[in-house]
N, C-alpha and C. Protein backbone atom coordinates (compact mmCIF):
# COMPACT_ATOMS: atom_id res chain seq x y z
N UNK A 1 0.84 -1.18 0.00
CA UNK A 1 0.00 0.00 0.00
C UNK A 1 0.89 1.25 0.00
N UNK A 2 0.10 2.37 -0.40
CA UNK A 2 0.92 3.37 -0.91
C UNK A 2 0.41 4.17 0.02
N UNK A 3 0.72 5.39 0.35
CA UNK A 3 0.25 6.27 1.56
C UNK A 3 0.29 7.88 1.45
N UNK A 4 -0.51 8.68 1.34
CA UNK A 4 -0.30 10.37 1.07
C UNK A 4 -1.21 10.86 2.25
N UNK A 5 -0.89 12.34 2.35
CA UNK A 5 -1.53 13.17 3.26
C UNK A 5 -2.83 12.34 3.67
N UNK A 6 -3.85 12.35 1.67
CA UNK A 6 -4.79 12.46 1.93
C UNK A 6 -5.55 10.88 1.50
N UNK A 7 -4.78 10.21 0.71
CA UNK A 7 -5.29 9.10 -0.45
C UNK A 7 -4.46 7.74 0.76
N UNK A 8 -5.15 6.76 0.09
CA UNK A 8 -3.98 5.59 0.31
C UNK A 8 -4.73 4.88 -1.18
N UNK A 9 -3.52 4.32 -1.79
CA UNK A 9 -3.73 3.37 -2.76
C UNK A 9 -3.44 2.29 -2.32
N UNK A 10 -4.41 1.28 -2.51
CA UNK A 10 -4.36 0.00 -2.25
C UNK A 10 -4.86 -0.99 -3.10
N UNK A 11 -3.64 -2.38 -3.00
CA UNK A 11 -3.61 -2.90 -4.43
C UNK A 11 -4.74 -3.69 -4.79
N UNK A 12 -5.02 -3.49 -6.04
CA UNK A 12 -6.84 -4.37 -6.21
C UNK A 12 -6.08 -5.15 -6.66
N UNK A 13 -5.98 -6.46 -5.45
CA UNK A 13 -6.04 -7.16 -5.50
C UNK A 13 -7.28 -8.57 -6.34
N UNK A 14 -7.28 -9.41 -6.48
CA UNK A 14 -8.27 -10.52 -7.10
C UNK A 14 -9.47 -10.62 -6.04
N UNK A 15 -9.72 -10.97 -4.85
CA UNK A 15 -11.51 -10.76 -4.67
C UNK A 15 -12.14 -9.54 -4.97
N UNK A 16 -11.13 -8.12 -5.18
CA UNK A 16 -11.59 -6.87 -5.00
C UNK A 16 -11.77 -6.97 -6.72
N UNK A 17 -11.09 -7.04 -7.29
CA UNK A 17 -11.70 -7.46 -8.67
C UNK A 17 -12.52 -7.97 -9.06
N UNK A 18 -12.54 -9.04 -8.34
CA UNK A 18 -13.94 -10.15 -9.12
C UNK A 18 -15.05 -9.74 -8.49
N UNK A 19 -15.24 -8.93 -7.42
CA UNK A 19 -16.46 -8.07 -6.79
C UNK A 19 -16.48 -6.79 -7.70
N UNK A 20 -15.58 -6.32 -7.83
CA UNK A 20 -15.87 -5.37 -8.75
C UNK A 20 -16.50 -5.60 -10.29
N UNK A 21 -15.98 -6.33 -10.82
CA UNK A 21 -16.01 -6.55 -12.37
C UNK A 21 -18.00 -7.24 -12.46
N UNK A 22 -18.40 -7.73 -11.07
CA UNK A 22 -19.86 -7.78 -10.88
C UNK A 22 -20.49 -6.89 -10.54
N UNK A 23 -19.77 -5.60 -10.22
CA UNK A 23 -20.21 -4.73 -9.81
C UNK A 23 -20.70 -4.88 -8.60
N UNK A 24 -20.79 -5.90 -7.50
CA UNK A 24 -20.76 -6.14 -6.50
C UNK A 24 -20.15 -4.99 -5.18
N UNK A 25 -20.71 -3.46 -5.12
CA UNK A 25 -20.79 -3.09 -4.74
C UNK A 25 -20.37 -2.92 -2.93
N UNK A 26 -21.41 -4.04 -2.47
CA UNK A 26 -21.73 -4.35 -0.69
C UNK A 26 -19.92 -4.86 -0.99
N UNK A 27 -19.76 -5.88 -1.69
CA UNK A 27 -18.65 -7.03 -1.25
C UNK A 27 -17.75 -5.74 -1.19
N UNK A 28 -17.10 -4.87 -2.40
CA UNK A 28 -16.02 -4.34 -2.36
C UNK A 28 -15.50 -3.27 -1.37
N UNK A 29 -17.09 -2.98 -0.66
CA UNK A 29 -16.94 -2.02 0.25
C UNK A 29 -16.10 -2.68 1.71
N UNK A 30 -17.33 -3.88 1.23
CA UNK A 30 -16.95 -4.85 2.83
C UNK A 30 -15.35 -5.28 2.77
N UNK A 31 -14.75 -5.41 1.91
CA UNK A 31 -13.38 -6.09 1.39
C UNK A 31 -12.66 -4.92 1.92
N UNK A 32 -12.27 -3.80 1.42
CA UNK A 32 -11.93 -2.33 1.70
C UNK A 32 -11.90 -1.89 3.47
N UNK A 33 -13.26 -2.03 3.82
CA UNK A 33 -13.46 -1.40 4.93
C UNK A 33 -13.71 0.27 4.80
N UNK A 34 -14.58 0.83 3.53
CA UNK A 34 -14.92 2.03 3.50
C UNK A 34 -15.85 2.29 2.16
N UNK A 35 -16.48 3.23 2.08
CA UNK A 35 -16.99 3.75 1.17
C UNK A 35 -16.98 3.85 0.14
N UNK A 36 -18.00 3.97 -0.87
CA UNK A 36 -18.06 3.57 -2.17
C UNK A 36 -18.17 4.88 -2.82
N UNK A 37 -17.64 6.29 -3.91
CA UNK A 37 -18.11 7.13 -4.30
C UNK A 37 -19.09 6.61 -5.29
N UNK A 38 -20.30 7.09 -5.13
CA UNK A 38 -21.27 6.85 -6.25
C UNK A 38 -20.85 6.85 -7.59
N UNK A 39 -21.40 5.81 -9.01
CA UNK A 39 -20.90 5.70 -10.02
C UNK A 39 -19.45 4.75 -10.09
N UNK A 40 -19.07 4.32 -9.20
CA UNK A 40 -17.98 3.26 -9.20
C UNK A 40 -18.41 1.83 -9.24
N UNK A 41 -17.81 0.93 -9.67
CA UNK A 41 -16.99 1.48 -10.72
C UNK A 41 -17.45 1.86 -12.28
N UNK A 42 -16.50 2.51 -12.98
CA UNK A 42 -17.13 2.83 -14.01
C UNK A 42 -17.14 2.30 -15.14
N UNK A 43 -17.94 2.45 -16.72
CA UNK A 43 -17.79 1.16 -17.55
C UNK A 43 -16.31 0.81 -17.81
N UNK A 44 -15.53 1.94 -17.91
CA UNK A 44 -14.24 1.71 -18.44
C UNK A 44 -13.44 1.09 -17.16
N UNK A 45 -13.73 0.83 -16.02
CA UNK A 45 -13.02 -0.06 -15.15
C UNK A 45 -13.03 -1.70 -15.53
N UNK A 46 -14.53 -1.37 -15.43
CA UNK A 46 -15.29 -2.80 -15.72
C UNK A 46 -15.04 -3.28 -17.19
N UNK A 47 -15.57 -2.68 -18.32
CA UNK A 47 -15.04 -2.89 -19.47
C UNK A 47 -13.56 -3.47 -19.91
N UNK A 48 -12.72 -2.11 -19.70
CA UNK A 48 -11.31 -2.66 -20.37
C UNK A 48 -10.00 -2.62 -19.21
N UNK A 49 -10.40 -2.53 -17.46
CA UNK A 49 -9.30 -2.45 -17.17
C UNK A 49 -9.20 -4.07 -16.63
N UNK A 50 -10.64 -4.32 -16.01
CA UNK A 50 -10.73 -5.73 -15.32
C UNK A 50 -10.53 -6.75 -15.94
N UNK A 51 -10.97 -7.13 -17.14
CA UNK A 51 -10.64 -8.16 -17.88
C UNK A 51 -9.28 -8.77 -17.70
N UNK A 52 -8.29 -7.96 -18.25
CA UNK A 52 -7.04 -8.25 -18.49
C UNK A 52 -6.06 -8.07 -16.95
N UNK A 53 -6.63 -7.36 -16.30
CA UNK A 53 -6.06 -7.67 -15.23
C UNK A 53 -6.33 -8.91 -13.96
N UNK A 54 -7.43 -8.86 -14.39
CA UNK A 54 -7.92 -10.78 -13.85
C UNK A 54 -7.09 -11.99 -14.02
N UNK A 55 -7.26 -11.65 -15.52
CA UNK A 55 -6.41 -13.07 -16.46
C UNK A 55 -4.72 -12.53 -15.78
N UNK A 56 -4.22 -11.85 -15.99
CA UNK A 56 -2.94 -11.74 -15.58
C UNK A 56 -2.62 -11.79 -14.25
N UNK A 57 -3.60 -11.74 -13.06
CA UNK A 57 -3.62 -12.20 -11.85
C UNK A 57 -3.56 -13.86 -11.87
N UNK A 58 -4.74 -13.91 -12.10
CA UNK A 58 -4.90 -15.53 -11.94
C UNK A 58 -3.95 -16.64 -12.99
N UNK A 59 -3.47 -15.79 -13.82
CA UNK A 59 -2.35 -16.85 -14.32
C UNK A 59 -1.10 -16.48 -14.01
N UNK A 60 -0.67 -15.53 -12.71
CA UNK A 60 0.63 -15.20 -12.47
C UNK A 60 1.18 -14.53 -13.42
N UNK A 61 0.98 -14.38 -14.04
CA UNK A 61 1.76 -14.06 -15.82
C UNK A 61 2.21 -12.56 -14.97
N UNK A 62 1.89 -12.02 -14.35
CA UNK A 62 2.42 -10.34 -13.70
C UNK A 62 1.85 -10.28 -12.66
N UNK A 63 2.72 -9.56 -11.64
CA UNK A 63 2.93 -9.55 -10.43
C UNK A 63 1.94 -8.74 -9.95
N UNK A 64 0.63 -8.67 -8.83
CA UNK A 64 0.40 -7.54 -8.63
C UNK A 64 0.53 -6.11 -8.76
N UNK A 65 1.81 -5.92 -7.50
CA UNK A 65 2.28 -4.66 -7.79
C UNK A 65 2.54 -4.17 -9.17
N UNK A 66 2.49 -4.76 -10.34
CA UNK A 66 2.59 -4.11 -11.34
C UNK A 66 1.12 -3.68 -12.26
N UNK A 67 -0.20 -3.90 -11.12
CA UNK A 67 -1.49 -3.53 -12.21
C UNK A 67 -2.10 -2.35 -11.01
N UNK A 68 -2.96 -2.48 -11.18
CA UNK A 68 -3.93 -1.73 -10.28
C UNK A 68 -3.79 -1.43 -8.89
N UNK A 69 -4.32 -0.38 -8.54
CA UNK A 69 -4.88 0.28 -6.89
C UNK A 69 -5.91 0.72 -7.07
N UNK A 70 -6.47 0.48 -5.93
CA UNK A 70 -7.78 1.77 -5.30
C UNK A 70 -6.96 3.16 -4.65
N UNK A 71 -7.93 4.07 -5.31
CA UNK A 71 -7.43 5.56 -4.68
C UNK A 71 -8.73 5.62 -3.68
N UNK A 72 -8.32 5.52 -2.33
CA UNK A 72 -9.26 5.69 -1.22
C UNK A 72 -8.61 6.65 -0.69
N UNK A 73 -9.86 7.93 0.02
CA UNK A 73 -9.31 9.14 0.31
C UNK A 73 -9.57 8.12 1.59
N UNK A 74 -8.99 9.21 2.97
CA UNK A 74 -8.85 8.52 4.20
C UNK A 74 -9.81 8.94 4.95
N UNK A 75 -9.98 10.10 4.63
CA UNK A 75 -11.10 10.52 5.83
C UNK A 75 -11.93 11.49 5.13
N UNK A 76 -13.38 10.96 4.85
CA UNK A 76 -13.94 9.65 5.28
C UNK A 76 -13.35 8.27 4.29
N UNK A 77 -13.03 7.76 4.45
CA UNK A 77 -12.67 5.85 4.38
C UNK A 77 -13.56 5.78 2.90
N UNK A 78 -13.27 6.68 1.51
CA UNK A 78 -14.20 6.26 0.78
C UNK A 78 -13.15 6.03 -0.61
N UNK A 79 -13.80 5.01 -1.52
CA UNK A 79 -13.44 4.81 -2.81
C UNK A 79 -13.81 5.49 -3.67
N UNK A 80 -12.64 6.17 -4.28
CA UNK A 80 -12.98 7.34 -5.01
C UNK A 80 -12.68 7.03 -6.52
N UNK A 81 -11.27 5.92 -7.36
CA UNK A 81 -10.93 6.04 -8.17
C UNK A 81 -9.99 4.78 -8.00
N UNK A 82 -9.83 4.80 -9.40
CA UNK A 82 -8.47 3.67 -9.41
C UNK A 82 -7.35 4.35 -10.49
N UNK A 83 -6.50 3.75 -10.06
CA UNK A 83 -4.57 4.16 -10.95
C UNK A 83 -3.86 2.95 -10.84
N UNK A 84 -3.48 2.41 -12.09
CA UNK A 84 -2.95 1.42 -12.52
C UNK A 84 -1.29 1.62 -12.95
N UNK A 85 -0.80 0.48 -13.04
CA UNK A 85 0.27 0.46 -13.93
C UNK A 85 -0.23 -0.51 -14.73
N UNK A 86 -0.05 -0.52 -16.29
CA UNK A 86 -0.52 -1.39 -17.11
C UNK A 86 0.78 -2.86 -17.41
N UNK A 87 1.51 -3.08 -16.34
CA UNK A 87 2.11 -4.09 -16.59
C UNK A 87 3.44 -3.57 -16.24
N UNK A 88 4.43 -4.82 -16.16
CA UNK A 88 5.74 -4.15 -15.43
C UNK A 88 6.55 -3.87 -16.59
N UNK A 89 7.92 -3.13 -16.12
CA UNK A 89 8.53 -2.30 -17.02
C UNK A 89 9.09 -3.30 -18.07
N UNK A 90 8.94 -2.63 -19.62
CA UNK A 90 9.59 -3.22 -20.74
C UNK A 90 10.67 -3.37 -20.81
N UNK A 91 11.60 -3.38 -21.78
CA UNK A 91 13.08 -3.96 -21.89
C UNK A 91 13.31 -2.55 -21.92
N UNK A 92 12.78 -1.32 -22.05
CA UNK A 92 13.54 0.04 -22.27
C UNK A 92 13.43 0.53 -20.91
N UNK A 93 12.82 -0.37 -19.46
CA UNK A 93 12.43 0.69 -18.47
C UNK A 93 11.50 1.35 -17.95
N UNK A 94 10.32 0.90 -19.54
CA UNK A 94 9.18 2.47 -19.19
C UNK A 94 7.82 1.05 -18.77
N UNK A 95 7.69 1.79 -17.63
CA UNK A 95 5.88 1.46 -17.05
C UNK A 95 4.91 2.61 -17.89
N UNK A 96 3.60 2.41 -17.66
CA UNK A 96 2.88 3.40 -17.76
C UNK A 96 1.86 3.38 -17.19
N UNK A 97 1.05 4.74 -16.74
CA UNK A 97 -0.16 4.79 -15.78
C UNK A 97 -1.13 5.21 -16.23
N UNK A 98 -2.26 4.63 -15.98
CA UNK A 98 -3.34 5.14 -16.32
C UNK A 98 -4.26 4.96 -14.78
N UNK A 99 -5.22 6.30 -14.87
CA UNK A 99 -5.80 6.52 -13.52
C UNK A 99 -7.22 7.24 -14.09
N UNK A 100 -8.49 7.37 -12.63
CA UNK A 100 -9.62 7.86 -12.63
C UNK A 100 -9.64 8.18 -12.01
N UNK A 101 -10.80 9.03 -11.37
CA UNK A 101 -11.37 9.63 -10.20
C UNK A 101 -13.29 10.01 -10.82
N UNK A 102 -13.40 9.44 -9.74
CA UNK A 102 -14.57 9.59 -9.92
C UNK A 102 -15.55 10.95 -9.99
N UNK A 103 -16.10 11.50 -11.07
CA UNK A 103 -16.65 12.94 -11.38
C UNK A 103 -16.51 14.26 -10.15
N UNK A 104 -17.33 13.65 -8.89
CA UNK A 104 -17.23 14.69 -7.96
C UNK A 104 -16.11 15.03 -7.52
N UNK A 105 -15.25 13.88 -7.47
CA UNK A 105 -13.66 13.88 -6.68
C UNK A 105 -12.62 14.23 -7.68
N UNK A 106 -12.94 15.07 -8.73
CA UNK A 106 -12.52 15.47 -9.83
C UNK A 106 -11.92 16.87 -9.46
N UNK A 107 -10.94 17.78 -9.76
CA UNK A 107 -10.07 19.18 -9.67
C UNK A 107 -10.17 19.28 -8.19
N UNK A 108 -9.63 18.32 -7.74
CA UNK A 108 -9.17 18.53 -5.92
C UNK A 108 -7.90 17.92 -5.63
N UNK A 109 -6.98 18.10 -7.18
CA UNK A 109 -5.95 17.48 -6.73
C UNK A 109 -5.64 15.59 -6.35
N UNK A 110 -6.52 15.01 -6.07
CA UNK A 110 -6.37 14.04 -5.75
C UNK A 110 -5.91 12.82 -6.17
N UNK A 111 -5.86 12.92 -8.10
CA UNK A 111 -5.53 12.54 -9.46
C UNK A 111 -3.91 12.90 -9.35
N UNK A 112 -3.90 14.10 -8.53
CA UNK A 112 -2.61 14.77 -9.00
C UNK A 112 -1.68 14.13 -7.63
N UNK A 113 -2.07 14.07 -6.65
CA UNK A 113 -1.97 13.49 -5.55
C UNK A 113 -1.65 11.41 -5.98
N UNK A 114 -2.11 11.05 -6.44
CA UNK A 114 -2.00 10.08 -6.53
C UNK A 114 -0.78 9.61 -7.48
N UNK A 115 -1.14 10.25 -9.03
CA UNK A 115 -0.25 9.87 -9.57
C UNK A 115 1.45 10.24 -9.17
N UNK A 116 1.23 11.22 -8.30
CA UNK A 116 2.96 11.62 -7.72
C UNK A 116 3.21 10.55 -6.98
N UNK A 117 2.09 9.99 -5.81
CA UNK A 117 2.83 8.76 -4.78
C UNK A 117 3.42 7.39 -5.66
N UNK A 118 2.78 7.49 -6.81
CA UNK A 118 2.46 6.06 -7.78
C UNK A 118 3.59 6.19 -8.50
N UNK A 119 4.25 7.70 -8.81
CA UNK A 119 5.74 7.75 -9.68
C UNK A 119 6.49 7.77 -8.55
N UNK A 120 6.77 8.30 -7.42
CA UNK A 120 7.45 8.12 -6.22
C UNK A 120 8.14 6.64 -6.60
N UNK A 121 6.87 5.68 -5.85
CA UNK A 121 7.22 4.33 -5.79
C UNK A 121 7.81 3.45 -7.00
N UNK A 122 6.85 4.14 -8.24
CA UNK A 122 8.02 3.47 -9.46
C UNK A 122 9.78 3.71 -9.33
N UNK A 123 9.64 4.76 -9.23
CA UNK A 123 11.54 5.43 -9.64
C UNK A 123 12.13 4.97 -8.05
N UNK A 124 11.57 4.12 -7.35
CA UNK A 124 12.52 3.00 -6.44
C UNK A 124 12.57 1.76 -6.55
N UNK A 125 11.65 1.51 -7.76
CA UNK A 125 11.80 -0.15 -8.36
C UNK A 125 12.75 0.35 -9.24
N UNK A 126 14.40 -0.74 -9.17
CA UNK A 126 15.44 -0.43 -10.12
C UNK A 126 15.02 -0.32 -10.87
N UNK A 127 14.31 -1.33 -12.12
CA UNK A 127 14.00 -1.47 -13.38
C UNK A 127 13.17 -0.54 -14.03
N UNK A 128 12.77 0.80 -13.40
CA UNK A 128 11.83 1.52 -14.15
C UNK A 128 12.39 2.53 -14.23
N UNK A 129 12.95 2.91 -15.56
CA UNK A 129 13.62 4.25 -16.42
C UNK A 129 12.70 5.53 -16.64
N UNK A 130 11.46 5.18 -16.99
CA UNK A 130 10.10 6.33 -17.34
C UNK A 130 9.05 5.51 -17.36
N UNK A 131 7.99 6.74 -16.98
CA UNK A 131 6.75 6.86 -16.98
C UNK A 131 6.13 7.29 -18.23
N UNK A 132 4.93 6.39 -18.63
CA UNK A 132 4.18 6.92 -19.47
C UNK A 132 2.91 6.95 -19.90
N UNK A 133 2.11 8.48 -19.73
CA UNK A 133 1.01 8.44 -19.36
C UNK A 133 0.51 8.65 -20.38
N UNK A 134 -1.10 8.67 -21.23
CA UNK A 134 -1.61 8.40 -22.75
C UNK A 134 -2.88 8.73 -21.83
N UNK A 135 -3.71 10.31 -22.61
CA UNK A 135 -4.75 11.12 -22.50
C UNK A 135 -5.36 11.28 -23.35
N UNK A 136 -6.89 11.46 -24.15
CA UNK A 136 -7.37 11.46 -24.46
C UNK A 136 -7.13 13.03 -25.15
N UNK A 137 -6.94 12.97 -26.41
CA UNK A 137 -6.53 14.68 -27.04
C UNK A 137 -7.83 15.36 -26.58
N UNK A 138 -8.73 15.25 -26.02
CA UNK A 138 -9.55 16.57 -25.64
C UNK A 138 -9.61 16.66 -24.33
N UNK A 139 -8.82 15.69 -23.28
CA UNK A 139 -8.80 15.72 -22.22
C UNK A 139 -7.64 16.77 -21.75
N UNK A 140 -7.60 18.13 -21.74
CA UNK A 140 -7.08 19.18 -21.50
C UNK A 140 -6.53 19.39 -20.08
N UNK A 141 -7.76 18.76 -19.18
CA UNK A 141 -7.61 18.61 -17.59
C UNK A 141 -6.77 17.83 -17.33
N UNK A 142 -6.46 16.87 -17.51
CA UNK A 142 -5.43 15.80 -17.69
C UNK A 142 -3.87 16.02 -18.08
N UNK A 143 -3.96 16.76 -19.01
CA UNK A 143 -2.46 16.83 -19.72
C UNK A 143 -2.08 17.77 -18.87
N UNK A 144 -3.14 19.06 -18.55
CA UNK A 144 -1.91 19.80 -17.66
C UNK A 144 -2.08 19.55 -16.37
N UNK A 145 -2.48 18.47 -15.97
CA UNK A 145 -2.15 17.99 -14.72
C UNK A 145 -0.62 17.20 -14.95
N UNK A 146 -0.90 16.38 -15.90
CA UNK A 146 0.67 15.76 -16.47
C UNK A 146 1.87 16.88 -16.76
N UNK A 147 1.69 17.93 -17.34
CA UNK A 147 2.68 18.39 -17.03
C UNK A 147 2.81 18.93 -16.15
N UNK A 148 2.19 19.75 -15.01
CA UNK A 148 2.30 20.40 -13.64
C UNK A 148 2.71 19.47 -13.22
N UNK A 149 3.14 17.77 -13.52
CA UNK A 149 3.74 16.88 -12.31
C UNK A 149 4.89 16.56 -13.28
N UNK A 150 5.35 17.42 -14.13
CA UNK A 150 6.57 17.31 -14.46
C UNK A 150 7.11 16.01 -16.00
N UNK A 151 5.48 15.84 -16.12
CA UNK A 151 5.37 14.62 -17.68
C UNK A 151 6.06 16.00 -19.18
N UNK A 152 6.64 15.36 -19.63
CA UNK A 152 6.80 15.99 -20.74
C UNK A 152 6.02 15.39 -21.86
N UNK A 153 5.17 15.90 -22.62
CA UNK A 153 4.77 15.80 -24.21
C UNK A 153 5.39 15.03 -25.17
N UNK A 154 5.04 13.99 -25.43
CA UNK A 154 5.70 13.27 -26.43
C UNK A 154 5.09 13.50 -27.88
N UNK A 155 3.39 13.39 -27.78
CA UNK A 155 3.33 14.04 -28.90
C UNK A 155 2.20 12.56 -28.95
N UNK A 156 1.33 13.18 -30.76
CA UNK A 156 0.50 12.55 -30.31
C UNK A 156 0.21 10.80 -30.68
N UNK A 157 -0.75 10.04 -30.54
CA UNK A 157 -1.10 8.62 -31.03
C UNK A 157 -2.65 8.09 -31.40
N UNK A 158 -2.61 7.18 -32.29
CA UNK A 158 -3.97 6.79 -32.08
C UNK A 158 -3.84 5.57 -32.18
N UNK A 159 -5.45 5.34 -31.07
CA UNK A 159 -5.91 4.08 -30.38
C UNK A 159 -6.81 3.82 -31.50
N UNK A 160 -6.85 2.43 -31.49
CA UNK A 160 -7.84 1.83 -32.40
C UNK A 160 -9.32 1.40 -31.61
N UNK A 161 -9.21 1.81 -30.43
CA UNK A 161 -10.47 1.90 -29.46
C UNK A 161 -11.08 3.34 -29.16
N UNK A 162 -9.79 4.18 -29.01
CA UNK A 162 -10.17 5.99 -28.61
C UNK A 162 -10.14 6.74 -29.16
N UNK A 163 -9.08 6.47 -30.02
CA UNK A 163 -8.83 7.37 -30.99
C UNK A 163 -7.52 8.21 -30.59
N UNK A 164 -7.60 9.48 -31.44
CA UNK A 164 -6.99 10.16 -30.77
C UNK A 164 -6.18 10.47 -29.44
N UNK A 165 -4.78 10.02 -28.71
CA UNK A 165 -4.31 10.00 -27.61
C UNK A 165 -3.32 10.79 -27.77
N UNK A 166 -2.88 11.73 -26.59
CA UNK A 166 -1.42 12.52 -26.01
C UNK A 166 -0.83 11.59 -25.38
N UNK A 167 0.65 11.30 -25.68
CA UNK A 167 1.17 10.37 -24.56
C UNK A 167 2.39 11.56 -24.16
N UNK A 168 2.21 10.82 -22.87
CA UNK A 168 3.39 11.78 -22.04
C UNK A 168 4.81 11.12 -21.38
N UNK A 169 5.61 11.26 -20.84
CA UNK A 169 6.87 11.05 -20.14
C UNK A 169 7.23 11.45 -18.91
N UNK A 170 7.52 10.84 -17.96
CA UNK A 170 8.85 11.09 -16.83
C UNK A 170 9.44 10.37 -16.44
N UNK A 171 10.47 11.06 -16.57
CA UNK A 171 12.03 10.37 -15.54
C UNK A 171 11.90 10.81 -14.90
N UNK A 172 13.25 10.16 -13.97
CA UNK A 172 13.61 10.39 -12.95
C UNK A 172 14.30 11.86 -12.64
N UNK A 173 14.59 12.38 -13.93
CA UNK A 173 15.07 14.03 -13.98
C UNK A 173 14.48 14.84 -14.28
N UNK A 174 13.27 14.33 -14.49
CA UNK A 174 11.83 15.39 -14.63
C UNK A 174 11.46 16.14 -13.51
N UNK A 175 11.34 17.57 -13.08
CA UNK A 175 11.15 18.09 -11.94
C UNK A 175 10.30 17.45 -11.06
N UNK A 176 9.12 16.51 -11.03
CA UNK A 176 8.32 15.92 -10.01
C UNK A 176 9.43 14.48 -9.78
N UNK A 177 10.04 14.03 -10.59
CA UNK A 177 10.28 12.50 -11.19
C UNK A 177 11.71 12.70 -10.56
């Protein structure tokens, strides 16, 4: 578990998954020991993050620590969002993160809050050279949250699911990184 002022991330683990991905609500709260923000989880948890992180749990194929957390603020004890790493670092070094927050818990920092504890802890696993984060080109809120935490602009990509994506960067010599 990861720990800030205000958040703790904690690793979604496999029952917290398989309650989630049913949307099983009561269980994930009861699993947790706190609160659910309304609208969690959301289709895109359920949709495209759970799938593949199930199968890669339950066949070992990747290590926990290298997929998912819950972003639970602390007080009150509630589930607000999740921030992932999409798998452990490649042969060049680079992880990458992708994260939510749930609508209300949205421009309070807490996105911004999270993803700093989540690069913290990467750049003390030897093997991870950079970070790399991939935003939605109209997601404006996002990118300059990425760069206010010190991501540099790589420029842009497209998803054959989203379309249009900004992907971003940090090292370890990046002013947050």
């Amino acid at each position: 578990m990861i720990e800030t002022e205000r958040l703790r991330l904690v690793p979604f683990g496999l029952p917290l998954m398989l309650a989630a991905r049913t949307e099983n609500r009561v269980r994930v709260s009861e699993l947790l020991g706190a609160g659910i923000a309304p609208g969690w989880p959301s289709d895109g948890v359920v949709a495209f993050q759970l799938p593949g992180q199930i199968v890669a749990v339950e066949s070992e194929r990747v290590p926990l620590k290298w997929l998912g957390r819950l972003i639970l603020l602390t007080r009150p004890a509630t589930l607000i969002g999740v921030i992932n790493l999409k798998g452990p670092p490649g042969a060049d070094g680079r992880v990458e993160v992708g994260y939510e927050t749930e609508p209300r818990f949205r421009r309070r920092g807490y996105a911004s809050e999270a993803v700093r504890a989540l690069a913290g802890w990467c750049f003390q696993q030897p093997a991870v050279k950079a970070i790399l984060a991939r935003t939605l080109k109209q997601n404006e809120v996002s990118q300059g949250m990425l760069a206010k935490l010190g991501f540099r602009r790589l420029g842009p990509e497209r998803d054959p699911r989203l379309g249009e994506m900004i992907v971003f960067e940090l090292t370890p010599s990046s002013p947050s990184g």
